[in-house]
C-alpha atoms as a PDB file:
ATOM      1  CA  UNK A   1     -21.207  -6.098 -16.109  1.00  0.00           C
ATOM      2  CA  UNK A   2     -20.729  -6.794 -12.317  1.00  0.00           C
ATOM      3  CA  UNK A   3     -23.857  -4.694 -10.407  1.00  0.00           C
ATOM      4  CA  UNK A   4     -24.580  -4.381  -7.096  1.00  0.00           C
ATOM      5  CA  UNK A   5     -27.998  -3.225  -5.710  1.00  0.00           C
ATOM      6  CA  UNK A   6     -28.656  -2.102  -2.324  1.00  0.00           C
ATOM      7  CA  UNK A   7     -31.702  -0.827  -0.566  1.00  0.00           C
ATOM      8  CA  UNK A   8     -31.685  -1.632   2.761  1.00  0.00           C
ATOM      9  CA  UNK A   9     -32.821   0.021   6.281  1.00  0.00           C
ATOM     10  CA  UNK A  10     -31.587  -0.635   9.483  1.00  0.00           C
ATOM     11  CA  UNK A  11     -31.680   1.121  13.302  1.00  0.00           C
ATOM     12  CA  UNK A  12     -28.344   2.082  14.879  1.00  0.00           C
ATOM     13  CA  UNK A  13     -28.959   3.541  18.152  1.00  0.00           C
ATOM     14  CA  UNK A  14     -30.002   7.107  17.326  1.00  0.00           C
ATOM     15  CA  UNK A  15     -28.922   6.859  13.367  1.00  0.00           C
ATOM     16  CA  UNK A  16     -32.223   5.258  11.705  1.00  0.00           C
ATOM     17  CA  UNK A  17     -30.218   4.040   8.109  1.00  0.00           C
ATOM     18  CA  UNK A  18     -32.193   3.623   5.033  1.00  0.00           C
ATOM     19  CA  UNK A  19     -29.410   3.703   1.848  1.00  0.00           C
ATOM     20  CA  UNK A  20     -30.431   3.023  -1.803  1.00  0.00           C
ATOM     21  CA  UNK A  21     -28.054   2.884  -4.479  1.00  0.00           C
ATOM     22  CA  UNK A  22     -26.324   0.902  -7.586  1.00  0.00           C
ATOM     23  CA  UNK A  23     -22.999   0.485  -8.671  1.00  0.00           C
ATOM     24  CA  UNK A  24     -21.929  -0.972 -11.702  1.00  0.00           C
ATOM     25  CA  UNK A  25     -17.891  -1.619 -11.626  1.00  0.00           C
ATOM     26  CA  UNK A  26     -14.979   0.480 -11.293  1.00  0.00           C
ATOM     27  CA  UNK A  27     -14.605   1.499  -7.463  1.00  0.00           C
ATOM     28  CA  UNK A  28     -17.903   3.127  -5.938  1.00  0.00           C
ATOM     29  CA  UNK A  29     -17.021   5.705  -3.006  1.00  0.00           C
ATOM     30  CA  UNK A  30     -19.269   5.329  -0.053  1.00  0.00           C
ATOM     31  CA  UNK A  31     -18.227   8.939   0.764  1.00  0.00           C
ATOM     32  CA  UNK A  32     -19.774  11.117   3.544  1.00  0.00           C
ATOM     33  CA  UNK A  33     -18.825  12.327   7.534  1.00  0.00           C
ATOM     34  CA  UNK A  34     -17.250  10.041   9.983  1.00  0.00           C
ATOM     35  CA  UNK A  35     -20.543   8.296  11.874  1.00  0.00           C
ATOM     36  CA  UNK A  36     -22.949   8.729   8.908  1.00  0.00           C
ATOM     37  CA  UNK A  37     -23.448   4.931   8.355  1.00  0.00           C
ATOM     38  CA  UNK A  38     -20.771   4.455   6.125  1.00  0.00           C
ATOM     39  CA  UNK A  39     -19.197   1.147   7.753  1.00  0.00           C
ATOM     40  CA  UNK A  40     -22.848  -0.397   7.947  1.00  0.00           C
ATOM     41  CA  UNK A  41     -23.485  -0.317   4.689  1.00  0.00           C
ATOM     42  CA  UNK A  42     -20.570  -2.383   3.663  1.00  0.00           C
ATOM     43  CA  UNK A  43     -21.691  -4.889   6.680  1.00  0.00           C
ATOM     44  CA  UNK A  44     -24.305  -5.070   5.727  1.00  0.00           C
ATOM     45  CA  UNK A  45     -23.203  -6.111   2.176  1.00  0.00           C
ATOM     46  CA  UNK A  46     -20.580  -8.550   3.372  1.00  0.00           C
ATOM     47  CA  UNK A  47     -23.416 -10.106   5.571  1.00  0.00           C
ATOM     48  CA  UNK A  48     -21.576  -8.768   9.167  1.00  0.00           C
ATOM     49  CA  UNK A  49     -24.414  -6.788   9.821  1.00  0.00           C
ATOM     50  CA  UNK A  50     -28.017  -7.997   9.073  1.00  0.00           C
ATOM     51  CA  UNK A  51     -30.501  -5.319   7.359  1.00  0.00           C
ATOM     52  CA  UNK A  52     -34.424  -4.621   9.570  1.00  0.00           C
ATOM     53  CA  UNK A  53     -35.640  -4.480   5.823  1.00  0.00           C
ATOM     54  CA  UNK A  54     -34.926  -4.415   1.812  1.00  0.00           C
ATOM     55  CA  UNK A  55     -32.613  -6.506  -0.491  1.00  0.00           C
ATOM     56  CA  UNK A  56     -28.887  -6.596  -1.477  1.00  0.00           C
ATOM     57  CA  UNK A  57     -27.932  -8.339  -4.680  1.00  0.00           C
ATOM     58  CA  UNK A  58     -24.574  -8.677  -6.570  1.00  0.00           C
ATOM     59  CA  UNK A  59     -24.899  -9.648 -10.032  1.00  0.00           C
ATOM     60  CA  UNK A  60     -27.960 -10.823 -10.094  1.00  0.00           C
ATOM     61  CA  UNK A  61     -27.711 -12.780  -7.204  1.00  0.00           C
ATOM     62  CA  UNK A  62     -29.858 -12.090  -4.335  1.00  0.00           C
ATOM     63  CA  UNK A  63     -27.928 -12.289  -0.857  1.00  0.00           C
ATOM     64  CA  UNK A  64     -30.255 -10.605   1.237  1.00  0.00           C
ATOM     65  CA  UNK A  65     -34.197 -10.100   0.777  1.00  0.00           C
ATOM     66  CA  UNK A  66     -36.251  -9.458   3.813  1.00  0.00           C
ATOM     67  CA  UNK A  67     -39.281 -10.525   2.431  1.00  0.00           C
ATOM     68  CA  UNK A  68     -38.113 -14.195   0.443  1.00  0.00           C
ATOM     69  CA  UNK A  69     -36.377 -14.551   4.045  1.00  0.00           C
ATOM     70  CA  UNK A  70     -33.156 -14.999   2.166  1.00  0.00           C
ATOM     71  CA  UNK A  71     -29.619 -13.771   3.728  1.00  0.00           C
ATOM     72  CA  UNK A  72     -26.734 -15.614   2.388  1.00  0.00           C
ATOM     73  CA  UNK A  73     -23.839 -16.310   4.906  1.00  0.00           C
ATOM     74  CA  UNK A  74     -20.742 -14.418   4.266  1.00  0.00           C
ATOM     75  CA  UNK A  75     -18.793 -16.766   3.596  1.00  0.00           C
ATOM     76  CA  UNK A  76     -20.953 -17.771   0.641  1.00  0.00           C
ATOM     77  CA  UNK A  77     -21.203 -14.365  -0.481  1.00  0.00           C
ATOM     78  CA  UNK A  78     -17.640 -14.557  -2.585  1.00  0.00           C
ATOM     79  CA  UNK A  79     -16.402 -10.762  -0.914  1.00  0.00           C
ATOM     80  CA  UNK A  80     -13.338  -9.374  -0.309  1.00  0.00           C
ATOM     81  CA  UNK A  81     -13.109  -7.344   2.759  1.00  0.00           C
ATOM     82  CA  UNK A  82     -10.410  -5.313   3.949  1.00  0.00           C
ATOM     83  CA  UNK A  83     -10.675  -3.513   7.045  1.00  0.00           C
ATOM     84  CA  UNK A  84      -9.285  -0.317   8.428  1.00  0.00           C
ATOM     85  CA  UNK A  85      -6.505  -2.459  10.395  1.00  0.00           C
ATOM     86  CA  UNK A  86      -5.476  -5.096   8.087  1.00  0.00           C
ATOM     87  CA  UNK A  87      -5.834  -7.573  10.473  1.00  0.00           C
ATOM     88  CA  UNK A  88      -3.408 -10.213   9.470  1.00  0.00           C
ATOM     89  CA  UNK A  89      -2.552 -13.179  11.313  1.00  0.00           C
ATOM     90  CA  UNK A  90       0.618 -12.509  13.370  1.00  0.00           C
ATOM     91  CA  UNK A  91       2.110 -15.603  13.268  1.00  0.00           C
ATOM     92  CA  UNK A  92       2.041 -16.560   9.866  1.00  0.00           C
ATOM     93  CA  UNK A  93       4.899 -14.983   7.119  1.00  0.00           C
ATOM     94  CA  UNK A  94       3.214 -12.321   4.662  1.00  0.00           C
ATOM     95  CA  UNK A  95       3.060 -15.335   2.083  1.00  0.00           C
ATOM     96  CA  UNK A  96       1.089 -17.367   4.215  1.00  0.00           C
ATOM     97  CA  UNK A  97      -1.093 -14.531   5.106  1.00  0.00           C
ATOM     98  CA  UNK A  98      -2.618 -13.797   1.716  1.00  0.00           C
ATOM     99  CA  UNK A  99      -2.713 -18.085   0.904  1.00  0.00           C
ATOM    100  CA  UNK A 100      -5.304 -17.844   3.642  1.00  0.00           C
ATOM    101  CA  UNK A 101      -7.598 -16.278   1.382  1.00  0.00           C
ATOM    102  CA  UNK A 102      -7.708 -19.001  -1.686  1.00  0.00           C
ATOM    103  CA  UNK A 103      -7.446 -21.899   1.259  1.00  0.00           C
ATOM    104  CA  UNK A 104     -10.476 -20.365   3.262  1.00  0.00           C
ATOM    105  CA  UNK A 105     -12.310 -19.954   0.177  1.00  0.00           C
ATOM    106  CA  UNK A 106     -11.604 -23.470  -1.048  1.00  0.00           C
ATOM    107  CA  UNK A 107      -9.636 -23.109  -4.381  1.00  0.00           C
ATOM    108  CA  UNK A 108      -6.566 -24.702  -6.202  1.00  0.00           C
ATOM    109  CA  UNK A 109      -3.202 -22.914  -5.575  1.00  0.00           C
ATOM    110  CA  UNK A 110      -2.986 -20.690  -8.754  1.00  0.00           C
ATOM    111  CA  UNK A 111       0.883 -19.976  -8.819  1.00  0.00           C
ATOM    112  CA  UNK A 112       0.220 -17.419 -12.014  1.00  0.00           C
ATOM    113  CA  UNK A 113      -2.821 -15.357 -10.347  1.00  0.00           C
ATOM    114  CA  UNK A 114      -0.500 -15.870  -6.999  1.00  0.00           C
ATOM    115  CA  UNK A 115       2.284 -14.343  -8.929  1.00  0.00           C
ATOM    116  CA  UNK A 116       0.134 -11.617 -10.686  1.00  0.00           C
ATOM    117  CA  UNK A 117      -1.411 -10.263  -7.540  1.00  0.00           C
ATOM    118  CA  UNK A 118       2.458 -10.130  -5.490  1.00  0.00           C
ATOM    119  CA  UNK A 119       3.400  -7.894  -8.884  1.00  0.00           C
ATOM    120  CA  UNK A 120       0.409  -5.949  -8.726  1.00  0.00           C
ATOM    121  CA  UNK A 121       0.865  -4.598  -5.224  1.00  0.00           C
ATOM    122  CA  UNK A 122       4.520  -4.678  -4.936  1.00  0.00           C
ATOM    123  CA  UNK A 123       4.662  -7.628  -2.061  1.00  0.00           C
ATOM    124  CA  UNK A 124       6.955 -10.050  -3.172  1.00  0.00           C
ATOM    125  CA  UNK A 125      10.290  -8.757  -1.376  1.00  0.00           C
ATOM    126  CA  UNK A 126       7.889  -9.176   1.645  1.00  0.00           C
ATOM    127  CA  UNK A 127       6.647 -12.538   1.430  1.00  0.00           C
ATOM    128  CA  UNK A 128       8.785 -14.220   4.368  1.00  0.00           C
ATOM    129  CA  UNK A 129       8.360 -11.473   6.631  1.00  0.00           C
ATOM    130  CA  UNK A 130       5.809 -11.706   9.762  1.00  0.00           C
ATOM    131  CA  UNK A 131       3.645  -9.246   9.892  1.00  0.00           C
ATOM    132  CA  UNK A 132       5.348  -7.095  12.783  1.00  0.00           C
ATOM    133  CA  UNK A 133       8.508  -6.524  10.592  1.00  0.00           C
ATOM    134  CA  UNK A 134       5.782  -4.679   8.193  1.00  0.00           C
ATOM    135  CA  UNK A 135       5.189  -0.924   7.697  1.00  0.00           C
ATOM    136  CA  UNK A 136       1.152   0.105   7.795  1.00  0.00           C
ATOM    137  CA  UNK A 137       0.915   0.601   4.629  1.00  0.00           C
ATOM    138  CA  UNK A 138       3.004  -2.676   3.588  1.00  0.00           C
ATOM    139  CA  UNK A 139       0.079  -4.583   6.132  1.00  0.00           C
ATOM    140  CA  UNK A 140      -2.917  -3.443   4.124  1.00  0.00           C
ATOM    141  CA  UNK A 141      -1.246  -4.267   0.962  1.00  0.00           C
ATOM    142  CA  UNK A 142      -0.677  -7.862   2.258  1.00  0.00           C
ATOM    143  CA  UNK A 143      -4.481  -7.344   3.724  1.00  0.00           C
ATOM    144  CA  UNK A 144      -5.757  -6.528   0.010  1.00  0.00           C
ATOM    145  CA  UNK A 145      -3.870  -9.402  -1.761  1.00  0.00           C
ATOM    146  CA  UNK A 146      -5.330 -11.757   0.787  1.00  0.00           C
ATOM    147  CA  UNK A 147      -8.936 -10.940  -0.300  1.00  0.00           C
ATOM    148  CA  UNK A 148      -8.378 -10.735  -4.301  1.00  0.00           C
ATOM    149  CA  UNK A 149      -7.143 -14.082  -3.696  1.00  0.00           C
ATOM    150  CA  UNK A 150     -10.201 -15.243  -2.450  1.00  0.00           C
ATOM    151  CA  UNK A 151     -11.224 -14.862  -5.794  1.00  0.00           C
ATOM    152  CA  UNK A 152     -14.271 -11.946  -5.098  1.00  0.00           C
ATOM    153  CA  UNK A 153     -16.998 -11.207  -7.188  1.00  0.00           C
ATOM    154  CA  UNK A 154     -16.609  -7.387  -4.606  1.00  0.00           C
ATOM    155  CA  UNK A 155     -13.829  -5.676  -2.520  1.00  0.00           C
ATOM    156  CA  UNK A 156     -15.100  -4.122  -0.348  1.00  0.00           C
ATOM    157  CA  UNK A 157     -12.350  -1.300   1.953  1.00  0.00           C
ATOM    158  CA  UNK A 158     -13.459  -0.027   4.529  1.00  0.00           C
ATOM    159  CA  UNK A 159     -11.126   3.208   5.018  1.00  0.00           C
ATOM    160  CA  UNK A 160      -8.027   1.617   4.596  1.00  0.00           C
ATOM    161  CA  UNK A 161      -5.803   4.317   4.725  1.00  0.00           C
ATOM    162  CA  UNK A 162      -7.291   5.628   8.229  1.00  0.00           C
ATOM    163  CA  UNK A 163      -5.247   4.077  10.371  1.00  0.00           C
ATOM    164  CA  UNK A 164      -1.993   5.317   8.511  1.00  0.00           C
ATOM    165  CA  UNK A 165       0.046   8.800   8.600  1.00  0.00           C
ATOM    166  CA  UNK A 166       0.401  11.136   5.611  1.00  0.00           C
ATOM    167  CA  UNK A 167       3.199   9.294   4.474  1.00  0.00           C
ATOM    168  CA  UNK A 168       2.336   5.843   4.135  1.00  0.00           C
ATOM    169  CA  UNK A 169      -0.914   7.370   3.043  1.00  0.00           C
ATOM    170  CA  UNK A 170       0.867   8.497   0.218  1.00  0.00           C
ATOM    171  CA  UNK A 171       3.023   5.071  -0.313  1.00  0.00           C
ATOM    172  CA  UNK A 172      -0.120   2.819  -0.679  1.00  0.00           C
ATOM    173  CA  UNK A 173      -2.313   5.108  -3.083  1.00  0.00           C
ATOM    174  CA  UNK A 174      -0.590   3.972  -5.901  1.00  0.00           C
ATOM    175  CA  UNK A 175      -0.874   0.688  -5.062  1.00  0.00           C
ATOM    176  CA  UNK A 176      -4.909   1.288  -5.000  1.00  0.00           C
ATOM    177  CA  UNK A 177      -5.046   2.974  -8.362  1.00  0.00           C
ATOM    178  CA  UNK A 178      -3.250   0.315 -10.317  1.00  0.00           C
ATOM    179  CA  UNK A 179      -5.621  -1.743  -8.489  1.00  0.00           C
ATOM    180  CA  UNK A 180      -8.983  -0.438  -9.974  1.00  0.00           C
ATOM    181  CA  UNK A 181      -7.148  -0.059 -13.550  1.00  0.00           C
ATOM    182  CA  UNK A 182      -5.305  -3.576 -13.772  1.00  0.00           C
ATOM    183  CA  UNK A 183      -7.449  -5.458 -10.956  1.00  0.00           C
ATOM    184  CA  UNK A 184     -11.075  -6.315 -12.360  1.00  0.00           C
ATOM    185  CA  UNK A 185     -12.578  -6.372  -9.106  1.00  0.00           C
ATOM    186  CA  UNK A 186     -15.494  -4.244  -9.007  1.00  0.00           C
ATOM    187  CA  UNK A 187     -14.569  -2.087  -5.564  1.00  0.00           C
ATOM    188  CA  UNK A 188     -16.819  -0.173  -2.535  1.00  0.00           C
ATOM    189  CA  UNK A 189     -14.137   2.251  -1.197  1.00  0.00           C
ATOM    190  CA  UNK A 190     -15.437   3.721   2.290  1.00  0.00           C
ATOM    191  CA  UNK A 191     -14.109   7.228   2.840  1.00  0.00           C
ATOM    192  CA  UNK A 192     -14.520  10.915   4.505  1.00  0.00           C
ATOM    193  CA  UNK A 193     -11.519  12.424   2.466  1.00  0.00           C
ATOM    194  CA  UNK A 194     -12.609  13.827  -0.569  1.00  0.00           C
ATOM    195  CA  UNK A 195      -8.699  14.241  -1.365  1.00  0.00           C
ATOM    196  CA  UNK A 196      -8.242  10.506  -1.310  1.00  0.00           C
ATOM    197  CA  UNK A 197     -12.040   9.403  -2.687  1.00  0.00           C
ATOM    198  CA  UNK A 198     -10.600  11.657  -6.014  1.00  0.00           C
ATOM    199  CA  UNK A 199      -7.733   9.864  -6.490  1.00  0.00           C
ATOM    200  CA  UNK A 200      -9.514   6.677  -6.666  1.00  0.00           C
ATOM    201  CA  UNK A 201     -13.053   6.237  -7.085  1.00  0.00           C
ATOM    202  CA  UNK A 202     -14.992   6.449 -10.516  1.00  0.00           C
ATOM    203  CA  UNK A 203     -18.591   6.681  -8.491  1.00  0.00           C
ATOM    204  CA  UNK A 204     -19.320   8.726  -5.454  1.00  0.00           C
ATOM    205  CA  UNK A 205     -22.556   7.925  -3.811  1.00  0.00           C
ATOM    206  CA  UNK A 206     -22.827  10.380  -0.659  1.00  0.00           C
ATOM    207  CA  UNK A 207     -24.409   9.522   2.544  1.00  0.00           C
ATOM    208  CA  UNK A 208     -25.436  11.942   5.396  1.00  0.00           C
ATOM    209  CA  UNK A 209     -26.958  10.725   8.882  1.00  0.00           C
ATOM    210  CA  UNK A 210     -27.867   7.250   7.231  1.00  0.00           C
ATOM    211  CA  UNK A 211     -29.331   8.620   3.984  1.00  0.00           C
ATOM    212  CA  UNK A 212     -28.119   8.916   0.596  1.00  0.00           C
ATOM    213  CA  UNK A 213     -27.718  12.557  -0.356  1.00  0.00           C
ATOM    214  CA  UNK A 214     -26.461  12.442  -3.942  1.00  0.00           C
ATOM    215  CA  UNK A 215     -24.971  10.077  -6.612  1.00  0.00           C
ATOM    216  CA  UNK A 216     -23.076  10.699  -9.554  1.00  0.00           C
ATOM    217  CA  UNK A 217     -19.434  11.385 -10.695  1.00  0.00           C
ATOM    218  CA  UNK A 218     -16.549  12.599  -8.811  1.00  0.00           C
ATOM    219  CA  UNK A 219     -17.805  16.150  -9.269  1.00  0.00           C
ATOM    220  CA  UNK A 220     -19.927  15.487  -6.197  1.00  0.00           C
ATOM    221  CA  UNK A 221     -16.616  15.892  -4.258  1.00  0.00           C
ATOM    222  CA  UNK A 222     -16.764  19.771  -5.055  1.00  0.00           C
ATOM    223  CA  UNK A 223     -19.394  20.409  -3.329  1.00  0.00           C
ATOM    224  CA  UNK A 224     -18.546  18.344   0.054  1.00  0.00           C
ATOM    225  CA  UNK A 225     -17.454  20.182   2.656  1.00  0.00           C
ATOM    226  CA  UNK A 226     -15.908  17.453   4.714  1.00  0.00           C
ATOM    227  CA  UNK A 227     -12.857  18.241   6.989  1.00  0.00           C
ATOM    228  CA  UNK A 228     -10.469  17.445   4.872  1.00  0.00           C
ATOM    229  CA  UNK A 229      -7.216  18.233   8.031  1.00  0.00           C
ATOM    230  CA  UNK A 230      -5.580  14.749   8.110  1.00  0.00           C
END
């Protein structure tokens, strides 16, 4: 089973972070108020952000230890990262866009997994459009297929429905659900909207001011009391 460790500290200004936890596949919510240390963490695991102490491993695989002086570039670290904004290359066509993924990451054109992940998100009517001809949630679709076709051994999201209104919201969930069922990418979904953490995650680990409050099922979400206005 894919497993990923983290116990890490690190100083943020005023926010001193220090985050323990475990996940063990399906999609684990980093889920907790907007400036808690959410977005660190996942740096931190994708090797963006460099921990002041403690380990991260993924599947047995260390790829940061502060004391064996080990911290694995990212690019070695074989995750999938999609960001908030899905960041695509304007220039190139939607097709070429998620290629860059499996190019950058140095494997063989796969025209079945190509095909499978186009079906999976509902993409391939969009696959000679540039990016600007895209709706929000259409660009973090194309943003997601990029990184599974980078082959990860993680996807990490970082909050990708935060940059898009209640509607497109509601376009792309579905898209992230079939994801976690049909996918088998072990995910880390960053969130503050217990609403949308719900609909997706199997593992809620909540953070608070850089700590780790609780972790458990979705059953944690009852007793948030985030802001849930959108």
């Amino acid at each position: 089973m894919n497993t990923l460790a983290v116990d890490v500290e690190k100083k943020l200004g005023a926010l001193k972070l220090a985050v323990r936890f475990e996940a063990a596949g399906g999609v684990t919510a980093l889920f907790g108020p907007s400036g808690s240390g959410k977005t660190s963490v996942v740096n931190m695991i994708a090797g963006l952000l460099t921990p002041d102490r403690g380990f991260i491993a993924l599947n047995g695989t260390t790829l940061f230890d502060v004391a064996h002086r080990i911290n694995v570039p990212p690019h070695r670290r074989h995750i999938g990262y999609v960001f908030q904004e899905g960041r695509l290359f304007p220039h190139l066509s939607v097709r070429q866009n998620i290629d860059y993924g499996r190019r950058m990451s140095g494997h063989p054109r796969d025209a079945e997994e190509s095909t499978r992940i186009v079906e999976l998100l509902g993409i391939g009517h969009l696959l000679d459009r540039r990016p600007r001809l895209l709706s929000g949630g259409e660009r973090q679709r194309v943003a997601i297929g990029r990184a599974l076709l980078m082959r990860p051994r993680l996807l990490l999201l970082d909050e990708p429905l935060a940059s898009l209104d209640s509607g497109h919201k509601h376009e792309i969930l579905p898209y992230l659900v079939r994801l976690r069922d049909q996918g088998n990418v072990p995910m880390v979904y960053v969130s503050h909207t217990a609403a949308e953490v719900r609909r997706i995650a199997t593992t809620v680990v909540r953070i608070d001011a850089g700590r780790v409050t609780a972790s458990g099922g979705l059953e944690l979400l009852d007793e948030a009391d985030t802001d849930e206005s959108e």
